[in-house]
N, C-alpha and C. Protein backbone atom coordinates (compact mmCIF):
# COMPACT_ATOMS: atom_id res chain seq x y z
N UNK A 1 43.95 -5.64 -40.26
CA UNK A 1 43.55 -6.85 -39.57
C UNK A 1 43.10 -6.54 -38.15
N UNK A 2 43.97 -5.54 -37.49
CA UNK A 2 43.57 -5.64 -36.09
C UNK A 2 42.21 -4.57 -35.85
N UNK A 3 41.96 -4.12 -36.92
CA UNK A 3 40.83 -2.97 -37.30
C UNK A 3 39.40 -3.87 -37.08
N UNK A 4 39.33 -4.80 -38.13
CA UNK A 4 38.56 -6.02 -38.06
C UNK A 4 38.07 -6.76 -36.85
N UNK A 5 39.22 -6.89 -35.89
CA UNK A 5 39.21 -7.66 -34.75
C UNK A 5 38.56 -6.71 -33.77
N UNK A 6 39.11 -5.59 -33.89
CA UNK A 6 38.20 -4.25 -32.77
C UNK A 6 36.98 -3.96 -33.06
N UNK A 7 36.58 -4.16 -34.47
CA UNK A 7 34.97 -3.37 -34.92
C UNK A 7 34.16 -5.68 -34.62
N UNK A 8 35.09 -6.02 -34.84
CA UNK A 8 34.10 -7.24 -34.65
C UNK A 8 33.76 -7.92 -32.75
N UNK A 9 35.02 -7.06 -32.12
CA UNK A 9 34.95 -6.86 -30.59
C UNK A 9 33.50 -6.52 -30.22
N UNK A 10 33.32 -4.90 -30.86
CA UNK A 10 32.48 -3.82 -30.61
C UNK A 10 30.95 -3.74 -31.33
N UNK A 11 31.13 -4.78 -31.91
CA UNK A 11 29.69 -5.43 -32.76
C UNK A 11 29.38 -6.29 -31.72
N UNK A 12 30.34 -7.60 -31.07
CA UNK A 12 29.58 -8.45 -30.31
C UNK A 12 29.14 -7.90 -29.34
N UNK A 13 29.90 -6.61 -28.62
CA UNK A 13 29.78 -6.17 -27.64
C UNK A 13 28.38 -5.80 -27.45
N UNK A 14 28.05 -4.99 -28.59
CA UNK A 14 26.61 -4.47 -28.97
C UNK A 14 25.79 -5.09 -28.68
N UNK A 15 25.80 -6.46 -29.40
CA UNK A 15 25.21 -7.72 -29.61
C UNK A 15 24.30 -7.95 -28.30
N UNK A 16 25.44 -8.31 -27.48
CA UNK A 16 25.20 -8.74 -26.56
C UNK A 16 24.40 -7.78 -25.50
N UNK A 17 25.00 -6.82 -25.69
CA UNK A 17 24.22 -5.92 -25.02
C UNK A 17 22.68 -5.75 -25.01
N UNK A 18 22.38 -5.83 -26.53
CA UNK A 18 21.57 -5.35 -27.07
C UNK A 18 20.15 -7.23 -26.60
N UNK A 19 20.75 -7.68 -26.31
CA UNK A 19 20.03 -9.16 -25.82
C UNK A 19 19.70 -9.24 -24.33
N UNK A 20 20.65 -8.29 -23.67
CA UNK A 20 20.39 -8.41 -22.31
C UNK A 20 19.29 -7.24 -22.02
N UNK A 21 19.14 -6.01 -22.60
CA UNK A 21 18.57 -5.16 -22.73
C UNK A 21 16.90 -5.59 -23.04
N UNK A 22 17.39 -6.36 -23.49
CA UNK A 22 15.71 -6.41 -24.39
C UNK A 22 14.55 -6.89 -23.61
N UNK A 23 14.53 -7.99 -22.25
CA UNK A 23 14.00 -8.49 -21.78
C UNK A 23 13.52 -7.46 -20.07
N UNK A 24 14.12 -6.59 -20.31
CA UNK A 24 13.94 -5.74 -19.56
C UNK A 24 13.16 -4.61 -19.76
N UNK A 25 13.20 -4.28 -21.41
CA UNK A 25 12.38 -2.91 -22.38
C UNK A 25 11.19 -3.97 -22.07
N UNK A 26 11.14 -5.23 -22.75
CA UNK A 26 9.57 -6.28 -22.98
C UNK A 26 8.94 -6.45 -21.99
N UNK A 27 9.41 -5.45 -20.37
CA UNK A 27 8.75 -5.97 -19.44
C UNK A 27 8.35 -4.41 -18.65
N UNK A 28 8.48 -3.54 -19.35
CA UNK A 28 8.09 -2.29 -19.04
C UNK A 28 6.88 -1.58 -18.87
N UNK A 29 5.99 -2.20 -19.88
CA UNK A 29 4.80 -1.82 -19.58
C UNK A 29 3.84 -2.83 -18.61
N UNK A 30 4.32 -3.84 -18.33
CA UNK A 30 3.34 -4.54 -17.56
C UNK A 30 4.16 -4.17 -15.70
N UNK A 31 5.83 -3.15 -15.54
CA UNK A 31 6.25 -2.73 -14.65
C UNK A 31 5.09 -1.52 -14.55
N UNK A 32 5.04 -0.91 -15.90
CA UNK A 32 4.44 0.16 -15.28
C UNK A 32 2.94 0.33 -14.60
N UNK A 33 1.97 -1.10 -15.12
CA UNK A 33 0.98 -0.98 -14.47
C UNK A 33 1.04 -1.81 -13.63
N UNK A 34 1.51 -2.60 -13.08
CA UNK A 34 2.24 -2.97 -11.89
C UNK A 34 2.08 -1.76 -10.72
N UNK A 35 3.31 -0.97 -11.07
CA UNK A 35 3.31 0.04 -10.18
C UNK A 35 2.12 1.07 -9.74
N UNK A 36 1.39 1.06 -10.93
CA UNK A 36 -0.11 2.41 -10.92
C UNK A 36 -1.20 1.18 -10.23
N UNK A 37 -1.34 0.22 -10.17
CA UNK A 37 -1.97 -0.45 -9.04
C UNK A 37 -1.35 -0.64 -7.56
N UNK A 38 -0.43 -0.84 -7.67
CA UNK A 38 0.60 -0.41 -6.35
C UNK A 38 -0.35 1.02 -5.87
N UNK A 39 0.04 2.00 -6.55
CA UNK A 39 -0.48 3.56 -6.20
C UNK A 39 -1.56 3.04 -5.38
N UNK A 40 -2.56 2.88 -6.94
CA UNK A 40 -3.97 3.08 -6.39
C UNK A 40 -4.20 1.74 -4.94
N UNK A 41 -3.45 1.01 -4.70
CA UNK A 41 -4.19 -0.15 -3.85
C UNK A 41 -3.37 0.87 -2.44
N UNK A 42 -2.17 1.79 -2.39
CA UNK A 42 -1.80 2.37 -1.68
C UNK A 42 -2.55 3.33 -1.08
N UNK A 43 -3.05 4.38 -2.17
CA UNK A 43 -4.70 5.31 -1.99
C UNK A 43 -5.20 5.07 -0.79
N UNK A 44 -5.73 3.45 -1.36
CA UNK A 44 -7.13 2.70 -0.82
C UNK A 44 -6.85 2.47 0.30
N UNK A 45 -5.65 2.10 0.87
CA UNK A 45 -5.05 1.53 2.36
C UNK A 45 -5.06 3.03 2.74
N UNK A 46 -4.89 3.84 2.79
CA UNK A 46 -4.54 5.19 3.04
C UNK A 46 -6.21 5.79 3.49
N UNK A 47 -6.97 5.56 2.75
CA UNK A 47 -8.52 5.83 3.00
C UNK A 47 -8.92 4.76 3.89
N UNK A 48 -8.68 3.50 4.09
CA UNK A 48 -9.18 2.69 4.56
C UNK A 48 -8.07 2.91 6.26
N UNK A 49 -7.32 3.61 5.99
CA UNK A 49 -6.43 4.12 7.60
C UNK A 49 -7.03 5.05 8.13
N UNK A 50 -7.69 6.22 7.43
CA UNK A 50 -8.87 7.40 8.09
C UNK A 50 -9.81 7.04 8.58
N UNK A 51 -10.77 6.08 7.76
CA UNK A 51 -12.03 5.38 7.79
C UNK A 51 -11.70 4.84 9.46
N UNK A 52 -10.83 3.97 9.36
CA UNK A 52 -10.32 2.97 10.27
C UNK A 52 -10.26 3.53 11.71
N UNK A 53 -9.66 4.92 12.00
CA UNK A 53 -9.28 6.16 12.80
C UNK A 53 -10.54 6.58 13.00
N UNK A 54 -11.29 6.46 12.26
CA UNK A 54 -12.64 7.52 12.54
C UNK A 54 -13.55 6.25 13.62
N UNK A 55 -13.35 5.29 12.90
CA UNK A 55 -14.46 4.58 13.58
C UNK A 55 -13.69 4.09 15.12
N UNK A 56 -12.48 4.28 15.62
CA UNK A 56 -11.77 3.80 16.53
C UNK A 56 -12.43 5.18 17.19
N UNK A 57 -12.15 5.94 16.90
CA UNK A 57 -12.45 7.49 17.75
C UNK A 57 -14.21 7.66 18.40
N UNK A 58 -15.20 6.67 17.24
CA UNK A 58 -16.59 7.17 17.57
C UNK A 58 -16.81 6.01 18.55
N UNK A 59 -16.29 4.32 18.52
CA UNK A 59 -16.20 3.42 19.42
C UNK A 59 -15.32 4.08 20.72
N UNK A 60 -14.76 4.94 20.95
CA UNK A 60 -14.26 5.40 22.49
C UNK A 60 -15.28 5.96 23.01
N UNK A 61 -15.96 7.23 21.81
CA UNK A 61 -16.87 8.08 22.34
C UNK A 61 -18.20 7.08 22.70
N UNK A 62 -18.28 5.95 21.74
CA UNK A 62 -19.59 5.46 22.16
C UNK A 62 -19.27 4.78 23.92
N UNK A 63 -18.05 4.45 24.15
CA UNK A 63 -17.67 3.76 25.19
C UNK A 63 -17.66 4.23 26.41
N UNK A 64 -17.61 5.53 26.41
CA UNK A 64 -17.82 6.69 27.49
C UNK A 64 -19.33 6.64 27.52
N UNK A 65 -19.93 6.99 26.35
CA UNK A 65 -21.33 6.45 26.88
C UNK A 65 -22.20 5.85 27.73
N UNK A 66 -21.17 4.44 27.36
CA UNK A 66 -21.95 3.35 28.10
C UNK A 66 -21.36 3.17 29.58
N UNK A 67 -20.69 3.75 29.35
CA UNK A 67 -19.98 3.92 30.82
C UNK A 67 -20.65 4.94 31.91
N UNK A 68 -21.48 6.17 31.06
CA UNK A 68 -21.93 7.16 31.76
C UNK A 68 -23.36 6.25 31.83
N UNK A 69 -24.16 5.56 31.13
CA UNK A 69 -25.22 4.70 30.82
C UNK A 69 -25.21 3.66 32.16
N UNK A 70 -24.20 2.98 32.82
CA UNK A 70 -23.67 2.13 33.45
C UNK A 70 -24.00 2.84 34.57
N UNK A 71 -23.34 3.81 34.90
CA UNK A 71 -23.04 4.44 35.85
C UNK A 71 -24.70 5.14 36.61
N UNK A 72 -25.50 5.83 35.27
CA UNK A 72 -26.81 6.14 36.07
C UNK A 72 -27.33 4.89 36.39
N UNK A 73 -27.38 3.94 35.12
CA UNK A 73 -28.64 3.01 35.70
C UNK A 73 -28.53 2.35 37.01
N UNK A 74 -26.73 2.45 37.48
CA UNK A 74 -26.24 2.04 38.65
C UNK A 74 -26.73 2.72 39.97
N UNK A 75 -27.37 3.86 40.06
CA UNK A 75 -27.51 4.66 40.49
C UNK A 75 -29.01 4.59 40.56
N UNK A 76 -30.03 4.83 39.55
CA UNK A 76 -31.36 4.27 39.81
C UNK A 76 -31.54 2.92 40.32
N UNK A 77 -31.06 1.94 40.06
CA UNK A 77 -30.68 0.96 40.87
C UNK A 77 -30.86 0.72 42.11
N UNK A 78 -29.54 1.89 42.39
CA UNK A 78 -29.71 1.84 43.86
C UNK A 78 -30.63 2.75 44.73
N UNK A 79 -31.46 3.46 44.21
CA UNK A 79 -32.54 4.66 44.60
C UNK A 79 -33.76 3.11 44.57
N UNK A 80 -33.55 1.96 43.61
CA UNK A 80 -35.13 1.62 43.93
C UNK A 80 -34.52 0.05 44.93
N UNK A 81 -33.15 0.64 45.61
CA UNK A 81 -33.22 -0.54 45.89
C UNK A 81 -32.91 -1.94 46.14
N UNK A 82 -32.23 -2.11 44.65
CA UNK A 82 -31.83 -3.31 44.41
C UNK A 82 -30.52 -3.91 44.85
């Protein structure tokens, strides 16, 4: 009798287990491409942080430019004058 009561314990136990489990396996493959767009949109932020760096670096250099640009025409300027 008490044999019965332990294997029918260890069946529900299963049971149950086996119900909580399941909704978690049924959601695995849409975790996993979930995550591989994660990656790739991570990539893209990652390229779009170089890109981003590069063009901050050529806007300083262009900015010295205009600063050296500033500075002559300031200078012919004052040779004709003005």
């Amino acid at each position: 009798m008490v044999t019965w009561i332990v294997v029918a314990v260890v069946l529900f136990a299963l049971v149950v287990l086996a119900l909580a489990v399941r909704p978690v396996v049924a959601r695995l493959p849409r975790l996993r491409r979930a995550a591989v767009a994660l990656q790739r949109r991570q990539a893209e932020a990652e390229a779009l942080q170089v890109n981003a760096e590069a063009l901050q670096e050529r806007a300083e250099a262009l900015q010295g430019q205009v600063t050296v640009t500033q500075q002559r025409l300031a200078v012919i300027k004052a040779k004709r004058g003005h």
